[in-house]
N, C-alpha and C. Protein backbone atom coordinates (compact mmCIF):
# COMPACT_ATOMS: atom_id res chain seq x y z
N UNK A 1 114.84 -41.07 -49.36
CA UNK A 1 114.65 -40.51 -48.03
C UNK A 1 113.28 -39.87 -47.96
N UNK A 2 112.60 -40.34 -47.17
CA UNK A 2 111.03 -39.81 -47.19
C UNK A 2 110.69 -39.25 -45.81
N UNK A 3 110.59 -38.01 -45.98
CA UNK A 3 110.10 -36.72 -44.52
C UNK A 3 108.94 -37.00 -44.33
N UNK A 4 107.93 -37.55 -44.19
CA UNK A 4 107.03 -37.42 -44.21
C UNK A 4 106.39 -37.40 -42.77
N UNK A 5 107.07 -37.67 -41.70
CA UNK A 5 106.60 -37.33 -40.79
C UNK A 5 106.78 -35.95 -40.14
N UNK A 6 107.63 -35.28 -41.11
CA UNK A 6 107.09 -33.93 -41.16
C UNK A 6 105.79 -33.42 -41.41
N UNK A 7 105.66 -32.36 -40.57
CA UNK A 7 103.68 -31.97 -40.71
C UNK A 7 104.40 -30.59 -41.87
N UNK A 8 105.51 -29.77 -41.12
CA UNK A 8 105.49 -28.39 -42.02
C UNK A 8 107.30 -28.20 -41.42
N UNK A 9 107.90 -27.59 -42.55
CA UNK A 9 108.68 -27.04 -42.29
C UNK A 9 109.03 -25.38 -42.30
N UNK A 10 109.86 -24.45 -41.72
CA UNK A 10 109.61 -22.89 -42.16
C UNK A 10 111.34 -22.90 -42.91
N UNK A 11 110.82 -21.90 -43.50
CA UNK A 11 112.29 -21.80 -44.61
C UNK A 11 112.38 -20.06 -44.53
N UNK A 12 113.24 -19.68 -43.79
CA UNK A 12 113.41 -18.35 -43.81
C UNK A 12 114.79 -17.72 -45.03
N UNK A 13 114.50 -17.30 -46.14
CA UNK A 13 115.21 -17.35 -47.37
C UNK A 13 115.02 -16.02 -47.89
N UNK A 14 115.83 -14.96 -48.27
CA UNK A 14 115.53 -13.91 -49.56
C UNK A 14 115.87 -14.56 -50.66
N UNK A 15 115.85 -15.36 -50.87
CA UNK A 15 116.39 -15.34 -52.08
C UNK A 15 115.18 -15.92 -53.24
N UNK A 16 114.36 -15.46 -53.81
CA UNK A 16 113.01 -16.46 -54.24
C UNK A 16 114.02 -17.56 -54.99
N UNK A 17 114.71 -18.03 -55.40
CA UNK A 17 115.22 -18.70 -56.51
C UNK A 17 115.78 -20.06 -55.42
N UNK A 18 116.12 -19.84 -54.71
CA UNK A 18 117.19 -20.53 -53.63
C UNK A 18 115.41 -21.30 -52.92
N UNK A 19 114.31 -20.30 -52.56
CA UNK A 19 113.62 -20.46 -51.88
C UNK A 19 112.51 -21.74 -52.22
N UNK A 20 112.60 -21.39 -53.82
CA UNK A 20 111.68 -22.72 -54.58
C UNK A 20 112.48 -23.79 -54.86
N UNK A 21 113.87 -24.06 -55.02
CA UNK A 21 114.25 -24.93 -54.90
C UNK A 21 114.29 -25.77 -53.59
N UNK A 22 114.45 -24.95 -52.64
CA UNK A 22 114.51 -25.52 -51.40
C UNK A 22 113.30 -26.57 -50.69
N UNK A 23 112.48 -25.29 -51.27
CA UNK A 23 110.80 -25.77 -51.17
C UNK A 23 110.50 -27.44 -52.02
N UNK A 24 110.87 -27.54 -53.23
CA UNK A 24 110.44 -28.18 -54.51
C UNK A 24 111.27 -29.38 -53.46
N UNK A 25 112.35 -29.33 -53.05
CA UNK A 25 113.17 -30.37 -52.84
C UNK A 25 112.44 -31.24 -51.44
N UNK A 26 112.38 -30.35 -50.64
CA UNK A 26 111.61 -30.60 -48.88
C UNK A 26 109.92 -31.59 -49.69
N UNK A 27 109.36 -30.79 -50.66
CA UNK A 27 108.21 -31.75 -50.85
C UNK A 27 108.41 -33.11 -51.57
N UNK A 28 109.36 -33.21 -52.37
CA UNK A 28 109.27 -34.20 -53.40
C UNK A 28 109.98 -35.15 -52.13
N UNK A 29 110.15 -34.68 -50.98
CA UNK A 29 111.09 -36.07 -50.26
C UNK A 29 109.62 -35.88 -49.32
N UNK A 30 108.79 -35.56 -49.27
CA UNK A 30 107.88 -36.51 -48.46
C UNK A 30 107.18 -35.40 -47.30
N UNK A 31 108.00 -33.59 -47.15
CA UNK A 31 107.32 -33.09 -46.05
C UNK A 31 105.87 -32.32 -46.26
N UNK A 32 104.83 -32.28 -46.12
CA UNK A 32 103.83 -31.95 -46.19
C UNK A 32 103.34 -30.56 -46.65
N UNK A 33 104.36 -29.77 -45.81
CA UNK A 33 104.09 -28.49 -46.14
C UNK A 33 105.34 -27.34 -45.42
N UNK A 34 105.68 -26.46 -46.52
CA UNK A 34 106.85 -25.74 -46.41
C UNK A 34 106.19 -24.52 -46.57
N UNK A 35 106.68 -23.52 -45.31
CA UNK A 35 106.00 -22.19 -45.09
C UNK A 35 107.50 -21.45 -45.43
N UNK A 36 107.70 -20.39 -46.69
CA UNK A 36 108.67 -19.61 -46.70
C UNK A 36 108.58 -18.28 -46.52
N UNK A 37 109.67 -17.58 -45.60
CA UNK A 37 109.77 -16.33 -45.28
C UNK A 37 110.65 -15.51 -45.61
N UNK A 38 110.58 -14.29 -45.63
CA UNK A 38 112.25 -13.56 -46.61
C UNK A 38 112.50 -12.51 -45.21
N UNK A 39 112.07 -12.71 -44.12
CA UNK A 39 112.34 -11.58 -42.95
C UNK A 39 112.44 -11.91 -41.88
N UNK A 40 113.16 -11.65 -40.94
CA UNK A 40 113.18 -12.27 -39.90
C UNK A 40 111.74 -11.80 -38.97
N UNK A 41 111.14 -10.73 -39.49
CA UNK A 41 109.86 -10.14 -38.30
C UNK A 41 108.79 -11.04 -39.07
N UNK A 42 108.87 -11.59 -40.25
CA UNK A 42 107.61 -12.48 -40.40
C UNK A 42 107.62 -14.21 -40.00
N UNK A 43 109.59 -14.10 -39.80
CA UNK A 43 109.42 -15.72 -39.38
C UNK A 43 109.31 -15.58 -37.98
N UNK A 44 109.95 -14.56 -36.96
CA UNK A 44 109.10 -14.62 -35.30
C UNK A 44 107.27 -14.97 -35.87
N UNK A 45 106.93 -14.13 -36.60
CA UNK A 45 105.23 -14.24 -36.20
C UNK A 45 104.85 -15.71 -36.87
N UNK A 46 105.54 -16.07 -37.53
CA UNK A 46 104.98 -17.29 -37.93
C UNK A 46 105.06 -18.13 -36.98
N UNK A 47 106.15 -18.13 -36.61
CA UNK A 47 106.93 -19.27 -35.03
C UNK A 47 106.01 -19.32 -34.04
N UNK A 48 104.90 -17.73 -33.58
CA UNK A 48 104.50 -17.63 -32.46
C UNK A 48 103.24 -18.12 -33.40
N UNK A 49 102.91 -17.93 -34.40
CA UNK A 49 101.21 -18.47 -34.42
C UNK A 49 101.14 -19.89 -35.10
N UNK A 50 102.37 -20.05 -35.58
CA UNK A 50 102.40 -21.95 -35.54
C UNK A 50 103.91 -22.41 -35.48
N UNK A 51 104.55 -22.80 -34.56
CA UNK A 51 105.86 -23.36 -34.43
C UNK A 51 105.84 -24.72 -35.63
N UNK A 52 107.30 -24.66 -36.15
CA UNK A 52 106.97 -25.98 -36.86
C UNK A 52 107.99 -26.73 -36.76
N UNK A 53 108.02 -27.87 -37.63
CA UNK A 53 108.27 -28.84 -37.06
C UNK A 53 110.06 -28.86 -36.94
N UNK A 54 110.41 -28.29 -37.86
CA UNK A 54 111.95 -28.05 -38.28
C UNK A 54 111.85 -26.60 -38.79
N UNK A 55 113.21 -26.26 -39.16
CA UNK A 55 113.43 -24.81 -39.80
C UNK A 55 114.92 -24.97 -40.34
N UNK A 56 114.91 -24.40 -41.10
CA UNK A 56 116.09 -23.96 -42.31
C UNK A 56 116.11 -22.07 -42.59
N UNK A 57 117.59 -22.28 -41.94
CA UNK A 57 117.85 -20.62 -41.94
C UNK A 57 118.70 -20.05 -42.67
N UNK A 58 118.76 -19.10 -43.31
CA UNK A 58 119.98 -18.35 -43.86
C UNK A 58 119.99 -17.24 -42.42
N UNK A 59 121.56 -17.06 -42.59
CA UNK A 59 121.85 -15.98 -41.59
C UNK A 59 121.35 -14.48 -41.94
N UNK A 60 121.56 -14.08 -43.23
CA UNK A 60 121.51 -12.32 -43.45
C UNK A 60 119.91 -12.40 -44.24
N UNK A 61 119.02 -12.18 -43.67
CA UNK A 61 117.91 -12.03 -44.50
C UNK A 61 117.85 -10.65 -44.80
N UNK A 62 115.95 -10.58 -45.17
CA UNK A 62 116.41 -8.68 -45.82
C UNK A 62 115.52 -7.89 -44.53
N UNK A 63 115.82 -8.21 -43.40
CA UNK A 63 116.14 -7.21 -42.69
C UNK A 63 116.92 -7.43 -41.29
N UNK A 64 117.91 -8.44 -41.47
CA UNK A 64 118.82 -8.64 -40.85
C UNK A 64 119.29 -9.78 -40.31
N UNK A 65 120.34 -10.03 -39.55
CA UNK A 65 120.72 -11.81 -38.93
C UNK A 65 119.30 -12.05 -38.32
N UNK A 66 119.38 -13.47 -38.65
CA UNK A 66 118.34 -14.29 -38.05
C UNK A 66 118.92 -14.89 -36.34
N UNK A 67 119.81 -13.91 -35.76
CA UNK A 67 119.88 -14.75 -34.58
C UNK A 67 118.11 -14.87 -33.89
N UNK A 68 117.61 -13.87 -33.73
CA UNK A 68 116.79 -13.84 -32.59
C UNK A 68 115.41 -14.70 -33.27
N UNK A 69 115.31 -15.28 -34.64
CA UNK A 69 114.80 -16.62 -34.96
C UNK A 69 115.24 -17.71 -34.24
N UNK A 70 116.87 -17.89 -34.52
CA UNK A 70 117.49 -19.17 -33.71
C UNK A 70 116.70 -19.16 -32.35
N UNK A 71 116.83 -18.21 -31.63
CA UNK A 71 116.72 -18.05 -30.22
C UNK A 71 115.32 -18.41 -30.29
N UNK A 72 114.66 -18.12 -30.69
CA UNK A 72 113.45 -18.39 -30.61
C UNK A 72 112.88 -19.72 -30.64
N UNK A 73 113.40 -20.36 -31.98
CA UNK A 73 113.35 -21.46 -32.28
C UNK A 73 113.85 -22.39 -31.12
N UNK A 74 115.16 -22.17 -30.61
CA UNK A 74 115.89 -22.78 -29.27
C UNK A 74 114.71 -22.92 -28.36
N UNK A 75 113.97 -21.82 -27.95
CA UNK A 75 113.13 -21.89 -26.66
C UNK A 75 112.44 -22.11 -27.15
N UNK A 76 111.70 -23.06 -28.37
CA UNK A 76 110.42 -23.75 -28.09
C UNK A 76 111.21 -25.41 -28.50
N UNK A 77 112.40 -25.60 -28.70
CA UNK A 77 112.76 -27.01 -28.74
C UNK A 77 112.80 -27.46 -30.48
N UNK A 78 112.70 -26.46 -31.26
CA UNK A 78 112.30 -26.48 -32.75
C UNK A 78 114.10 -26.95 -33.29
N UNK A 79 114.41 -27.69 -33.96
CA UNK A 79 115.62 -27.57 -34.17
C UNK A 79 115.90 -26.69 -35.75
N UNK A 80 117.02 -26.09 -36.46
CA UNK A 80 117.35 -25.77 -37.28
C UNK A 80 118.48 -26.07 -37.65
N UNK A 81 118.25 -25.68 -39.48
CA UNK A 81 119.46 -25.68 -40.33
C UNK A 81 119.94 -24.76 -40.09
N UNK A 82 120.81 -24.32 -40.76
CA UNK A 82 121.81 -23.01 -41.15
C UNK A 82 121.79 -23.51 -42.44
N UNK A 83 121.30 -23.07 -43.50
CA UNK A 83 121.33 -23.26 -44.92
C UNK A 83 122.08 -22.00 -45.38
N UNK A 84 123.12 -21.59 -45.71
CA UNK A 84 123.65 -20.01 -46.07
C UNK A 84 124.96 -20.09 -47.06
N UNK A 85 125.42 -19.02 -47.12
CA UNK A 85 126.25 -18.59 -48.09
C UNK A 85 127.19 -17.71 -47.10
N UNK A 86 126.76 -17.57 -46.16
CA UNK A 86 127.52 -16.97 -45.19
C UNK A 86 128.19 -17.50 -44.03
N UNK A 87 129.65 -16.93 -43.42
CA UNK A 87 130.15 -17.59 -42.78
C UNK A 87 129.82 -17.22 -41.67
N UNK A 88 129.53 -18.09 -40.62
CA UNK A 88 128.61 -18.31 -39.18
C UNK A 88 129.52 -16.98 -38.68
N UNK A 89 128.79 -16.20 -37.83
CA UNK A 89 129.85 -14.71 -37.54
C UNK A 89 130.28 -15.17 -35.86
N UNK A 90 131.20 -15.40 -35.33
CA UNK A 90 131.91 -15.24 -34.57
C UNK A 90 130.82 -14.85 -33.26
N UNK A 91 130.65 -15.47 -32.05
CA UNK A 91 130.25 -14.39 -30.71
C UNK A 91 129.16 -14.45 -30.87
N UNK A 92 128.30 -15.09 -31.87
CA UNK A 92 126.19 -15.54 -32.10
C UNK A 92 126.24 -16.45 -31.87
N UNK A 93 126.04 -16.58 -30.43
CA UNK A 93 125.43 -17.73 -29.65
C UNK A 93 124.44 -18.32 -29.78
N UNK A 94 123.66 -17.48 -30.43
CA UNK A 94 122.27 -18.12 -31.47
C UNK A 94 122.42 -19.07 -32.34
N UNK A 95 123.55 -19.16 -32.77
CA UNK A 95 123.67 -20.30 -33.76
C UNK A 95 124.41 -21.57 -33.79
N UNK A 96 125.39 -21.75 -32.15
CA UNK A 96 126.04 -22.44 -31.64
C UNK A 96 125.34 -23.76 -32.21
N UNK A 97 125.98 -25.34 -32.09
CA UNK A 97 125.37 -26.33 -31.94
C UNK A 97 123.91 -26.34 -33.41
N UNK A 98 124.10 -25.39 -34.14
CA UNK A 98 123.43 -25.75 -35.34
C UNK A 98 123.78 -26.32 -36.41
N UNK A 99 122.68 -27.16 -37.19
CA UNK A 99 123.64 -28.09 -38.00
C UNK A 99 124.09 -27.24 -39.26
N UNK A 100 125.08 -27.32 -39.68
CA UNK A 100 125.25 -26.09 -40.75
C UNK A 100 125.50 -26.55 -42.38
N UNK A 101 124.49 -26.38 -43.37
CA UNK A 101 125.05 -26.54 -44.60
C UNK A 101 125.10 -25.49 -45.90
N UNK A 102 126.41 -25.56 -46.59
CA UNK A 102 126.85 -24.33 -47.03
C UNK A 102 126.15 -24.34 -48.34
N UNK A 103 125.45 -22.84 -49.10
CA UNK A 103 124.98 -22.92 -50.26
C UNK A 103 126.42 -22.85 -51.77
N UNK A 104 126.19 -23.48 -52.56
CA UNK A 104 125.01 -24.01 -52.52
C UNK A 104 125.07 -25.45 -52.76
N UNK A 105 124.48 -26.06 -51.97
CA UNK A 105 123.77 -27.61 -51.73
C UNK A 105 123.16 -28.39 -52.24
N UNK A 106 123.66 -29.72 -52.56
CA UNK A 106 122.81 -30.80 -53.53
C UNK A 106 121.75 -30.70 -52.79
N UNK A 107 120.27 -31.19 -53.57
CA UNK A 107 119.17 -31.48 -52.99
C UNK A 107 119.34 -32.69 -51.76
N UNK A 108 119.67 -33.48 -52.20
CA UNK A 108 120.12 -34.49 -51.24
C UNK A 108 120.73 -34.56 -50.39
N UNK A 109 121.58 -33.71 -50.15
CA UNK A 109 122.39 -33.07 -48.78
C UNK A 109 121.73 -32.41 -47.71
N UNK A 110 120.78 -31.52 -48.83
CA UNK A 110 119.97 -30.97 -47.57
C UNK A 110 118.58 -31.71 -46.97
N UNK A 111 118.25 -32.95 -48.16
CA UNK A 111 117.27 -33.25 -47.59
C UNK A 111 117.89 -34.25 -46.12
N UNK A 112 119.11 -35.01 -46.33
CA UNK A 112 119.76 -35.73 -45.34
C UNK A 112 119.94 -35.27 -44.13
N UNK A 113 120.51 -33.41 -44.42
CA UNK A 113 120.48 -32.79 -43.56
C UNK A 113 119.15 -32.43 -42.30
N UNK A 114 117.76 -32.25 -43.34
CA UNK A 114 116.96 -32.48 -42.43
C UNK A 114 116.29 -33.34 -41.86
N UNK A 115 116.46 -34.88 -42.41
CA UNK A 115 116.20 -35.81 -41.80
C UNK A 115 116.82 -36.56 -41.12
N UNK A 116 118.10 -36.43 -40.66
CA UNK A 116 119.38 -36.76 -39.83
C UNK A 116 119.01 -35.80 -38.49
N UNK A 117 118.75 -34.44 -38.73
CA UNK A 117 118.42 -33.39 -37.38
C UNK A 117 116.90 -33.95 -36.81
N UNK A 118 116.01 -34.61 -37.87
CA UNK A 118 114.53 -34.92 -37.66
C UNK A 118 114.67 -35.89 -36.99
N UNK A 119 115.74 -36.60 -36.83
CA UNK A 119 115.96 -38.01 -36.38
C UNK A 119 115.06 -38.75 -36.99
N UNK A 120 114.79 -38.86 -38.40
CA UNK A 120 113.86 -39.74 -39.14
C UNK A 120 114.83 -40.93 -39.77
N UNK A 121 114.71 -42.27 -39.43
CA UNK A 121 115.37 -42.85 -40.22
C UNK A 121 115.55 -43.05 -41.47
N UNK A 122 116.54 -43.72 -41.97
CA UNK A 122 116.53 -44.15 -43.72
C UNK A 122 115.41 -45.10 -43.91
């Protein structure tokens, strides 16, 4: 499966361990470049000074739910994962209609995962 018409993906993750795998996996299938974040106030600023092409979210970062990423992401047309360990919370409409995969995840699941949402073919 080759991403490569990915330009960049954002990976909003605390976890550094979870974060380089994630990373290691997104490049070796073909995406160009993976921007990772551990906060939700550095993935808004990233979003507003370069939207990208996809995104992969955990819900509880370290300083709180990533709804108002989703939302964000929603209003510029960006689609996302839900990559987590956590169960989607009830009444976050932010995260409705997202594709969701649970940690932790073969490499290949998630790369399917983002090239199935990329609408990139096999």
């Amino acid at each position: 499966m080759h991403l490569s018409p990915l330009r960049y993906i954002l990976h909003v993750e605390d976890e550094i361990l979870i974060a380089l795998d994630v990373e290691a996996s997104l490049l070796n299938a073909g995406v160009q470049a993976v921007t990772h974040v551990a906060s939700c106030a550095d993935a808004l600023k990233t979003i507003q000074f370069s939207p990208p092409d996809l995104a992969i979210l955990d819900i509880e970062v370290l300083d709180g739910n990533t709804a108002p990423v989703a939302d964000l992401l929603k209003s510029l047309n960006v689609p996302f994962v839900l990559y987590t360990g956590s169960a989607v919370a009830g009444g976050l409409r932010s995260f409705d209609g997202a594709t969701f995969l649970e940690k932790p995840a073969r490499s290949a699941d998630l790369v399917e995962a983002v090239r199935a949402l990329a609408g990139i073919s096999q």
